[in-house]
PDB file of N, CA and C in Angstrom:
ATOM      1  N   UNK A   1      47.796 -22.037 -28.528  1.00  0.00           N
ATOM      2  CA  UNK A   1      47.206 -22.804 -27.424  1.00  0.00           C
ATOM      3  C   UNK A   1      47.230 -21.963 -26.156  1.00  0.00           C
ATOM      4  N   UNK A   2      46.041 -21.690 -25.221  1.00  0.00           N
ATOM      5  CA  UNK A   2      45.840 -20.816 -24.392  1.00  0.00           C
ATOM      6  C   UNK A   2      45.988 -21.636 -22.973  1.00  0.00           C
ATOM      7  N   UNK A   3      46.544 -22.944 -23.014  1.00  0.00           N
ATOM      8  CA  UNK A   3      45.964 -23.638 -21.972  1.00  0.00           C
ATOM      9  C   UNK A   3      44.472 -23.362 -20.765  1.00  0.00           C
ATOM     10  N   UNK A   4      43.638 -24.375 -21.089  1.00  0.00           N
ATOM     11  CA  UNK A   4      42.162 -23.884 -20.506  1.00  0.00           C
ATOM     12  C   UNK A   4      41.685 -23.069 -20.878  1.00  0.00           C
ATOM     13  N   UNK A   5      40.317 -22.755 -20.231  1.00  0.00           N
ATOM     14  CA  UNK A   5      39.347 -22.284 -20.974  1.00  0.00           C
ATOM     15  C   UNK A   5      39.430 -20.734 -20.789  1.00  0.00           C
ATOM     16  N   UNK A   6      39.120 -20.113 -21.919  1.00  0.00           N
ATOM     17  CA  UNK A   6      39.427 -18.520 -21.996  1.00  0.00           C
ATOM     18  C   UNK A   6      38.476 -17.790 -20.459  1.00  0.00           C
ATOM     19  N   UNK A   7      38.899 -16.678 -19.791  1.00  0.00           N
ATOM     20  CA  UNK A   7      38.572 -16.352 -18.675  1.00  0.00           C
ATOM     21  C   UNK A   7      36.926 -16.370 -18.709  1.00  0.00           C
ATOM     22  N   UNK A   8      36.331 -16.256 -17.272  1.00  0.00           N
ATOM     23  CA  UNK A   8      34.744 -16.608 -17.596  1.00  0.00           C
ATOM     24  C   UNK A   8      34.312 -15.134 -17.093  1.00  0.00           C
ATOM     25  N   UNK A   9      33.385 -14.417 -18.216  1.00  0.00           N
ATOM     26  CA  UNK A   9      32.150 -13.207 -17.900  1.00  0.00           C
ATOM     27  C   UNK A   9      31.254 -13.300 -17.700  1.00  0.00           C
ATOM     28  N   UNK A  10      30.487 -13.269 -16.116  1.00  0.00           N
ATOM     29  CA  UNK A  10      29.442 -13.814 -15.907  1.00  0.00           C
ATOM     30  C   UNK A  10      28.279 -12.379 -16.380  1.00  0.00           C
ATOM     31  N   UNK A  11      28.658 -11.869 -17.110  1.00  0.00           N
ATOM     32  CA  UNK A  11      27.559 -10.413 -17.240  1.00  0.00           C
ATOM     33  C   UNK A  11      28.179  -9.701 -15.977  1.00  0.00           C
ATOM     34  N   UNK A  12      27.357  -8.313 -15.510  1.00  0.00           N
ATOM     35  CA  UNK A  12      27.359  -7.364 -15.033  1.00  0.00           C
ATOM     36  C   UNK A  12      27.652  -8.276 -13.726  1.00  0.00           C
ATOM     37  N   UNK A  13      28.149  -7.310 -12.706  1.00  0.00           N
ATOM     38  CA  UNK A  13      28.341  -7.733 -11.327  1.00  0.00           C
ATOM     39  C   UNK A  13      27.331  -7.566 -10.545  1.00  0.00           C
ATOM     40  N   UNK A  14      26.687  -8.462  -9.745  1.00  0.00           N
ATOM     41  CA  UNK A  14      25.313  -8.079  -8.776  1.00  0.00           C
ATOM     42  C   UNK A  14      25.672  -6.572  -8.314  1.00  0.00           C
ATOM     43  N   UNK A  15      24.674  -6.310  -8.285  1.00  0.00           N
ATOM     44  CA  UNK A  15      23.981  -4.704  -8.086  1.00  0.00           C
ATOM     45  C   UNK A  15      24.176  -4.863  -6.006  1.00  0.00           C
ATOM     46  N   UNK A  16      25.400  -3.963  -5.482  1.00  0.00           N
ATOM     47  CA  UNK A  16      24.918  -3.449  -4.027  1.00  0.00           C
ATOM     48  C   UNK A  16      24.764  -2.359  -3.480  1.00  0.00           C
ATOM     49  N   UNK A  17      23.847  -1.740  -2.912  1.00  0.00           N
ATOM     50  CA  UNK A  17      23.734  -0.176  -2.534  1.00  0.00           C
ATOM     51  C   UNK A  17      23.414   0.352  -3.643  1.00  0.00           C
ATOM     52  N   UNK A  18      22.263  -0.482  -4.413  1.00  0.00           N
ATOM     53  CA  UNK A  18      21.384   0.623  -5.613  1.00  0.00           C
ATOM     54  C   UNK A  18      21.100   1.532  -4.815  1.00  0.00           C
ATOM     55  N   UNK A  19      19.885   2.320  -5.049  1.00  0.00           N
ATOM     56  CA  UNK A  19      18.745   3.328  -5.310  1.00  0.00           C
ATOM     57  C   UNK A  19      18.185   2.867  -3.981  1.00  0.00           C
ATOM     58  N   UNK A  20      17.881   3.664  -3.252  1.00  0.00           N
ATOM     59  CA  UNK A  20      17.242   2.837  -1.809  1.00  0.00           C
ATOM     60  C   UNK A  20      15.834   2.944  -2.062  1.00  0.00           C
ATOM     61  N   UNK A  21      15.176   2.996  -2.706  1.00  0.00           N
ATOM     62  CA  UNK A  21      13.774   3.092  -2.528  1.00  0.00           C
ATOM     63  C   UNK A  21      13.320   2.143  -3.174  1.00  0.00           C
ATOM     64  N   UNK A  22      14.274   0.978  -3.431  1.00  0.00           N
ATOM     65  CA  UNK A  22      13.760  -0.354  -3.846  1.00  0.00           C
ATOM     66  C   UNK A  22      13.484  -1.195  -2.481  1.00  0.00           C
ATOM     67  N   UNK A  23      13.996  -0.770  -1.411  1.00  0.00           N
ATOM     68  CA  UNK A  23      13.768  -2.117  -0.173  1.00  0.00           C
ATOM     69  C   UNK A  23      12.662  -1.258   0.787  1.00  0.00           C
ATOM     70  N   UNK A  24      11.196  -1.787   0.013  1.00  0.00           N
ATOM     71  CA  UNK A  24      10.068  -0.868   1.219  1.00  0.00           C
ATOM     72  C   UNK A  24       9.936  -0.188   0.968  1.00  0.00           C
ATOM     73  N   UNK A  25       8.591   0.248   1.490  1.00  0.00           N
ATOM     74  CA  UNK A  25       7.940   1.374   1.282  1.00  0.00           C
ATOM     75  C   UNK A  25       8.911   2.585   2.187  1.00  0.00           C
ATOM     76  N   UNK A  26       8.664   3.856   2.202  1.00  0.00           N
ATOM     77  CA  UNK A  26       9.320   5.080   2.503  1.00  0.00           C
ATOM     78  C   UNK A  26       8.605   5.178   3.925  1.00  0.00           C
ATOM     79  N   UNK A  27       9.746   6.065   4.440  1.00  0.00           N
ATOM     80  CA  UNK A  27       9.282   5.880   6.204  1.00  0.00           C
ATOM     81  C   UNK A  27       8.072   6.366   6.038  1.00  0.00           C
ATOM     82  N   UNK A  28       7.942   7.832   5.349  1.00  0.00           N
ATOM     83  CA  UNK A  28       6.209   8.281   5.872  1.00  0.00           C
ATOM     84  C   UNK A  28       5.019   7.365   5.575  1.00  0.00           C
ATOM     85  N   UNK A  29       5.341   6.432   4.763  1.00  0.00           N
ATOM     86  CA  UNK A  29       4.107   5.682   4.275  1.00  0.00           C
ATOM     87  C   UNK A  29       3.514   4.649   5.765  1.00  0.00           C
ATOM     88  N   UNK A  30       4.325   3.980   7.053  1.00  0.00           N
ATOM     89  CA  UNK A  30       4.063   3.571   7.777  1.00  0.00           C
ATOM     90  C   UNK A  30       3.092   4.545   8.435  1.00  0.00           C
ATOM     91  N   UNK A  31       3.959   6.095   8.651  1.00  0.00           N
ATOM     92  CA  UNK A  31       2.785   6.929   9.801  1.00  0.00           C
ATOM     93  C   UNK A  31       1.674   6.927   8.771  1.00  0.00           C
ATOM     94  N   UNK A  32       1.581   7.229   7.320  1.00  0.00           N
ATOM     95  CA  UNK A  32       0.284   7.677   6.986  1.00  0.00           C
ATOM     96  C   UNK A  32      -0.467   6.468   7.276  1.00  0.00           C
ATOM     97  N   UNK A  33       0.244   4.945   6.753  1.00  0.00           N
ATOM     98  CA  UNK A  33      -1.055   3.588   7.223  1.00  0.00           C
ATOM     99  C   UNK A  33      -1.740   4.024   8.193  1.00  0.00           C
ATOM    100  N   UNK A  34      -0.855   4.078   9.643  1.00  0.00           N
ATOM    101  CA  UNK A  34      -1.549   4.440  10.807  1.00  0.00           C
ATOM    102  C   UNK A  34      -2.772   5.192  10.797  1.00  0.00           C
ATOM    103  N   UNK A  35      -2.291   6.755  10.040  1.00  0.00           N
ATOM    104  CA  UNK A  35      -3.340   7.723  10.205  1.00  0.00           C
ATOM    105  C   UNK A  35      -4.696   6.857  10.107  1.00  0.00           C
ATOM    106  N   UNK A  36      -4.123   6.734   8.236  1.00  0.00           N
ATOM    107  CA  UNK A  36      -5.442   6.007   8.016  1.00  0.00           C
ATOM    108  C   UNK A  36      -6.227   5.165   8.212  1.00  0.00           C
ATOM    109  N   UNK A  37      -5.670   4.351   8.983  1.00  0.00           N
ATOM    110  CA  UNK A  37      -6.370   3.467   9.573  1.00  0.00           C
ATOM    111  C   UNK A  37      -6.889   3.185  10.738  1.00  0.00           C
ATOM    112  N   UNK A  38      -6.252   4.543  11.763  1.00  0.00           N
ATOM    113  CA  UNK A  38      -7.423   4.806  13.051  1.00  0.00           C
ATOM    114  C   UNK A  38      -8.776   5.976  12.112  1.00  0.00           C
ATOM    115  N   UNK A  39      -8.353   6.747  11.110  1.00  0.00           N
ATOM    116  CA  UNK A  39      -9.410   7.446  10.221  1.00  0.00           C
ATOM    117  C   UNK A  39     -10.753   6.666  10.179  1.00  0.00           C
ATOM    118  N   UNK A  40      -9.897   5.121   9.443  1.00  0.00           N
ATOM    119  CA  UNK A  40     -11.396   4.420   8.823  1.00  0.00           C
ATOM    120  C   UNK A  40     -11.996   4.086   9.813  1.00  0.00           C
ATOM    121  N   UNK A  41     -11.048   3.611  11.135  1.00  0.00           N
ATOM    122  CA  UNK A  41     -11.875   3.061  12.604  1.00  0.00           C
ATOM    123  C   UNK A  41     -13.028   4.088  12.780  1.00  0.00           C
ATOM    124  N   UNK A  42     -12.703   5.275  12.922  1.00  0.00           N
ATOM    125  CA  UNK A  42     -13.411   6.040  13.279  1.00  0.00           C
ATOM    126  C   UNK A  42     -14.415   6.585  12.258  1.00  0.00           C
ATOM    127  N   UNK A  43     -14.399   6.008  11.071  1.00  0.00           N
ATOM    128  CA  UNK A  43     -15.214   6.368  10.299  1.00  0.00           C
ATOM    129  C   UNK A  43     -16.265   4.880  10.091  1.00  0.00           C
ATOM    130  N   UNK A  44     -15.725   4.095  11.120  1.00  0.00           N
ATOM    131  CA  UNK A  44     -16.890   2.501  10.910  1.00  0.00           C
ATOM    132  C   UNK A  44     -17.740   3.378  11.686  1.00  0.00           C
ATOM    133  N   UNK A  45     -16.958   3.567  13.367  1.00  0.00           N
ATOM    134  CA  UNK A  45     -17.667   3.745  13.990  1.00  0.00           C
ATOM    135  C   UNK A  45     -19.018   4.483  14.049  1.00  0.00           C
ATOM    136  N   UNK A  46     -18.355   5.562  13.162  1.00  0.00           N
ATOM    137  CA  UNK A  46     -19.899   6.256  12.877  1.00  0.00           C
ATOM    138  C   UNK A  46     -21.048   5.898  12.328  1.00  0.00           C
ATOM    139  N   UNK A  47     -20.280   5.105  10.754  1.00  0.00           N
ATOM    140  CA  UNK A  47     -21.110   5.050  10.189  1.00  0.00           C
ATOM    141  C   UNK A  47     -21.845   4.180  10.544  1.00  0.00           C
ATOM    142  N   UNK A  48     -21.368   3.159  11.447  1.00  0.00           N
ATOM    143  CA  UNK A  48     -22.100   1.739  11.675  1.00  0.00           C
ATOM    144  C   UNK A  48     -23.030   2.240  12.886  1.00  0.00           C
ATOM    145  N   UNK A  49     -23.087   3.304  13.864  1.00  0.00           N
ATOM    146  CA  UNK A  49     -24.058   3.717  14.300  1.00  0.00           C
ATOM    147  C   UNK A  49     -25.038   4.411  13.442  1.00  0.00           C
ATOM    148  N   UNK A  50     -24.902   5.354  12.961  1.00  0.00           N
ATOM    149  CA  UNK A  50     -26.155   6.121  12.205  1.00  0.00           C
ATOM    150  C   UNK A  50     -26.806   4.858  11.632  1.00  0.00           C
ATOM    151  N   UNK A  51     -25.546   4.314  10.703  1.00  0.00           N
ATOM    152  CA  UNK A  51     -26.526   3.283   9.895  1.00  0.00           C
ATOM    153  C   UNK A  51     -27.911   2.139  10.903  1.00  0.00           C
ATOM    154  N   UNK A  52     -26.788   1.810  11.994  1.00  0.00           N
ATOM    155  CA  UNK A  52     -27.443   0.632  12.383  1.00  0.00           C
ATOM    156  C   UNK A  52     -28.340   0.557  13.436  1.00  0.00           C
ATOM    157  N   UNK A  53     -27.824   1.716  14.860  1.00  0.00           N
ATOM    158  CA  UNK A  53     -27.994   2.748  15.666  1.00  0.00           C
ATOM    159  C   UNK A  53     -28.432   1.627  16.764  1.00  0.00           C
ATOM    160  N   UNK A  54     -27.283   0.403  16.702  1.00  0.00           N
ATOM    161  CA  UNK A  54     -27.344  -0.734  17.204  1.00  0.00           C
ATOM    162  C   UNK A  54     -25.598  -0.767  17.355  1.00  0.00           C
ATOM    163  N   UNK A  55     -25.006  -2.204  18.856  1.00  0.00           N
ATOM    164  CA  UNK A  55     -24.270  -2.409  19.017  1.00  0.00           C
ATOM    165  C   UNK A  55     -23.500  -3.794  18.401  1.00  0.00           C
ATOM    166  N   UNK A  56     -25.112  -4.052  17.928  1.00  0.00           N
ATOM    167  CA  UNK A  56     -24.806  -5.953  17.631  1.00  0.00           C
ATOM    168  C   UNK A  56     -25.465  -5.955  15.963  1.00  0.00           C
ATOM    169  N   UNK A  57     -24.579  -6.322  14.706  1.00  0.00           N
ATOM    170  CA  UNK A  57     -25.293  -6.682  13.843  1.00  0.00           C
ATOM    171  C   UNK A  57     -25.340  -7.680  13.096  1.00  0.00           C
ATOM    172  N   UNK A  58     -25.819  -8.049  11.922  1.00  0.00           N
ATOM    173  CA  UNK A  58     -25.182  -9.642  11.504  1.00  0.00           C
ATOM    174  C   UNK A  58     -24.196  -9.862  10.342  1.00  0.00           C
ATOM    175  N   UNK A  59     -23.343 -11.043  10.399  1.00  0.00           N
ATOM    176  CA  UNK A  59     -22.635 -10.584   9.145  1.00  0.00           C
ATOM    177  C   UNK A  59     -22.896  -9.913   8.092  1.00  0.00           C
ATOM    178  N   UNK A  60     -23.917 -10.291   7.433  1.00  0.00           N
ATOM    179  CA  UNK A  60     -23.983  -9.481   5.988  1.00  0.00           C
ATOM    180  C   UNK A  60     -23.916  -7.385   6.105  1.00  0.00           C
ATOM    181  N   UNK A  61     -24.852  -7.244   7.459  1.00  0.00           N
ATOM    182  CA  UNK A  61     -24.679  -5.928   7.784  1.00  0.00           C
ATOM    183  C   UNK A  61     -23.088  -5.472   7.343  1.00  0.00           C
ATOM    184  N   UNK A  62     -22.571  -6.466   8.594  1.00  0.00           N
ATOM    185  CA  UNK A  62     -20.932  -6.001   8.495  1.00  0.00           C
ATOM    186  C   UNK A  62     -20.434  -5.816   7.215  1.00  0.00           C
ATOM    187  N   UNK A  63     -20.495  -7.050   6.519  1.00  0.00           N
ATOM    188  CA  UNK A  63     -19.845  -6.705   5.041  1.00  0.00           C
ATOM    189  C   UNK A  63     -19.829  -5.543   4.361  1.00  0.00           C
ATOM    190  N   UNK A  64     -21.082  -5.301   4.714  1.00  0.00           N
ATOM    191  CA  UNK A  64     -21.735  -3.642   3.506  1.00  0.00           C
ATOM    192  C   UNK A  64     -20.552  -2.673   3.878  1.00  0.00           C
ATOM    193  N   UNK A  65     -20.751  -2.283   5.880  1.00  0.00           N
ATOM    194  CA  UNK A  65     -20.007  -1.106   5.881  1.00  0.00           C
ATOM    195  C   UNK A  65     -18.378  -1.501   5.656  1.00  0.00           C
ATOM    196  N   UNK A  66     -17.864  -2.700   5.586  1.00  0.00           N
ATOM    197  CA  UNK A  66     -16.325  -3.120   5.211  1.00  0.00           C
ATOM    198  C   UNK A  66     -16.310  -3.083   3.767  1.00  0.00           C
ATOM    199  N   UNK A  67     -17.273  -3.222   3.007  1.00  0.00           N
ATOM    200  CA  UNK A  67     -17.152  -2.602   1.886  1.00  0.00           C
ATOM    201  C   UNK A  67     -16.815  -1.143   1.260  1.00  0.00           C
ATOM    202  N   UNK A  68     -17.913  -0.347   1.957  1.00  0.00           N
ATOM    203  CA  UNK A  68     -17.411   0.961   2.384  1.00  0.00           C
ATOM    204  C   UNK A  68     -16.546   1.790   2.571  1.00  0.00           C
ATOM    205  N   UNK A  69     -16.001   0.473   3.597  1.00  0.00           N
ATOM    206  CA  UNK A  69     -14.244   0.790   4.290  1.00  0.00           C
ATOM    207  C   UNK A  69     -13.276   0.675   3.200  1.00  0.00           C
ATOM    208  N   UNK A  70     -13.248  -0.206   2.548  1.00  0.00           N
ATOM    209  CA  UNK A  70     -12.570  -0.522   1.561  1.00  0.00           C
ATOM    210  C   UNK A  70     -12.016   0.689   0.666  1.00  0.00           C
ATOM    211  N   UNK A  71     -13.590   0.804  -0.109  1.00  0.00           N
ATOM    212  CA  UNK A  71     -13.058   2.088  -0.527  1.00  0.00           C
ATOM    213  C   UNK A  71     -12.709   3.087  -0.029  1.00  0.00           C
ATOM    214  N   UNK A  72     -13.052   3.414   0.923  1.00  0.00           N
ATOM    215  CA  UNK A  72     -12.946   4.391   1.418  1.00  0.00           C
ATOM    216  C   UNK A  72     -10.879   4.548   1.760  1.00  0.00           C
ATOM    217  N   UNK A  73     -10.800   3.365   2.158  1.00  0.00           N
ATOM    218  CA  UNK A  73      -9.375   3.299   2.121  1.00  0.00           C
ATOM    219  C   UNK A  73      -8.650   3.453   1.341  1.00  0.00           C
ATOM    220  N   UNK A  74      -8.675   3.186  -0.049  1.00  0.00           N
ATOM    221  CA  UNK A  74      -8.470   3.141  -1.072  1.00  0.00           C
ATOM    222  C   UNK A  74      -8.222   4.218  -1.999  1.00  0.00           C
ATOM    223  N   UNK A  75      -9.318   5.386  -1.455  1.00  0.00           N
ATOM    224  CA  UNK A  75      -9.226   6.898  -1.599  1.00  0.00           C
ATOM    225  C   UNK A  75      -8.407   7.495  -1.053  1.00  0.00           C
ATOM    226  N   UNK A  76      -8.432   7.264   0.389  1.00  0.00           N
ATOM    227  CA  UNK A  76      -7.159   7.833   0.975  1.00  0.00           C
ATOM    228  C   UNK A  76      -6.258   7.765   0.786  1.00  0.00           C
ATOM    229  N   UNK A  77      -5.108   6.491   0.293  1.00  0.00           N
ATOM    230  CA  UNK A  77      -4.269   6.432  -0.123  1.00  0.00           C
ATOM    231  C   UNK A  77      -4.010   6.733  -1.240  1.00  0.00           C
ATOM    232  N   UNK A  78      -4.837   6.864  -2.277  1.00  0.00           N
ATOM    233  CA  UNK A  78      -4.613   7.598  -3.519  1.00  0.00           C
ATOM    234  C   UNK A  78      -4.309   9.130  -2.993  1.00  0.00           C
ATOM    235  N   UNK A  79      -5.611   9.463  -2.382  1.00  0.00           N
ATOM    236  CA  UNK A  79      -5.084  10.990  -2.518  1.00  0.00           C
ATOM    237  C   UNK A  79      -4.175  10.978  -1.336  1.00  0.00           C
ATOM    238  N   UNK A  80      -3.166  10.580  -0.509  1.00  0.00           N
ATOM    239  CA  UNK A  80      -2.303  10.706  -0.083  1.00  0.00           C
ATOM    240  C   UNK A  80      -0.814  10.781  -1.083  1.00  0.00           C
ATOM    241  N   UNK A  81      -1.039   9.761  -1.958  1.00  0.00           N
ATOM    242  CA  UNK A  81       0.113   9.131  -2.570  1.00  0.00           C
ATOM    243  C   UNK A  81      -0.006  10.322  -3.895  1.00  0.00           C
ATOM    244  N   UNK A  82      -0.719  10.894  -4.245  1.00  0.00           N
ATOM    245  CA  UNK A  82      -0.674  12.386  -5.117  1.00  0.00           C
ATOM    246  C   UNK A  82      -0.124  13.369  -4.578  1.00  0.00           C
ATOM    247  N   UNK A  83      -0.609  13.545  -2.988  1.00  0.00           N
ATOM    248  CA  UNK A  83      -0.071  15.051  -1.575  1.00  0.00           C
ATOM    249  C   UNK A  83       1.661  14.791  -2.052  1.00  0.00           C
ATOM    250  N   UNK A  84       1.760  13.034  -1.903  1.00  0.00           N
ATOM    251  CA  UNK A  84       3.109  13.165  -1.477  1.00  0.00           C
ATOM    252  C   UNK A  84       4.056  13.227  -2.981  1.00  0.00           C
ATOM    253  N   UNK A  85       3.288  13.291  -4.274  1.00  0.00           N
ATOM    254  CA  UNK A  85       4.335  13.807  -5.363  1.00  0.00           C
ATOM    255  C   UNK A  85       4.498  12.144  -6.018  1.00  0.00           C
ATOM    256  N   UNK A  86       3.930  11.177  -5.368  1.00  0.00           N
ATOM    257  CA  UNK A  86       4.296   9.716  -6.185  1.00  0.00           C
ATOM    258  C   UNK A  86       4.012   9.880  -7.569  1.00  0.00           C
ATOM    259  N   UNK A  87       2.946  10.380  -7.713  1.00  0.00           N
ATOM    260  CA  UNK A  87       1.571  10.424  -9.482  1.00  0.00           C
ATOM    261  C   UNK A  87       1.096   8.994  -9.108  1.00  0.00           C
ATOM    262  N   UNK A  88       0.525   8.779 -10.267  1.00  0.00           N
ATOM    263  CA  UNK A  88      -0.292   7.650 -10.637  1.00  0.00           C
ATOM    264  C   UNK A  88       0.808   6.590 -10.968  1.00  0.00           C
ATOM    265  N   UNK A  89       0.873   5.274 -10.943  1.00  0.00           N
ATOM    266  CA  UNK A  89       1.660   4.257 -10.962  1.00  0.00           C
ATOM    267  C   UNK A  89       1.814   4.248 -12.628  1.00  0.00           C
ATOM    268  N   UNK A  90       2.920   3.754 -13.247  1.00  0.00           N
ATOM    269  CA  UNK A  90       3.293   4.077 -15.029  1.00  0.00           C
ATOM    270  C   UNK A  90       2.018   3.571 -15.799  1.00  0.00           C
ATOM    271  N   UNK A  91       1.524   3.261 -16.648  1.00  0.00           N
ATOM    272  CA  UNK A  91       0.727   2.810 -17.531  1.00  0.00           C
ATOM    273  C   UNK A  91       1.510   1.364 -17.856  1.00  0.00           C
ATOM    274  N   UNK A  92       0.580   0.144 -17.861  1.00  0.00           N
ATOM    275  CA  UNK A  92       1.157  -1.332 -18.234  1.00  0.00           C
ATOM    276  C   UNK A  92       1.190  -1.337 -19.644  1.00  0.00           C
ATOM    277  N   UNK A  93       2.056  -1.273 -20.099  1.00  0.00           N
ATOM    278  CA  UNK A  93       3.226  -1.486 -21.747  1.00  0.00           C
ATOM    279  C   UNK A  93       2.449  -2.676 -21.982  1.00  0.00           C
TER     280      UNK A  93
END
């Protein structure tokens, strides 16, 4: 007879001061947002003149070149996130 119940194992002990690159993105990734994103400003700007070679246009105009933007953003951060040694995100198992 052991009196009460045999000691309790709750599994492993919570995890503190893992691996730090689980909380957020890495400092440089804030300056590169920035870059890139006075980049794309300056890449509406253009394009939405040549394209439009107007100050005022109507939504749907807008959409096209925010489409644009999109990708265009989208590139950048890829090929940023290659400069900086990340690779490509794992393959989904």
């Amino acid at each position: 007879n052991h009196g009460g119940p045999p000691p309790h194992h709750g599994g492993p002990p919570p995890h503190h001061g893992g691996p730090p690159h689980h909380g957020g993105p890495p400092p440089h990734f804030e300056e590169m947002r920035k870059r890139v994103l006075s980049e794309l400003q300056q890449e509406f700007y253009n394009d939405f003149k040549t394209t439009y070679n107007a100050n005022k246009i109507n939504a749907d105009q807008a959409w096209v070149l925010i489409q644009k933007l999109q990708k265009s953003k989208h590139e950048k951060f890829e090929a940023d996130r290659r400069k900086h040694g990340h690779g490509p995100p794992p393959p989904h198992q």
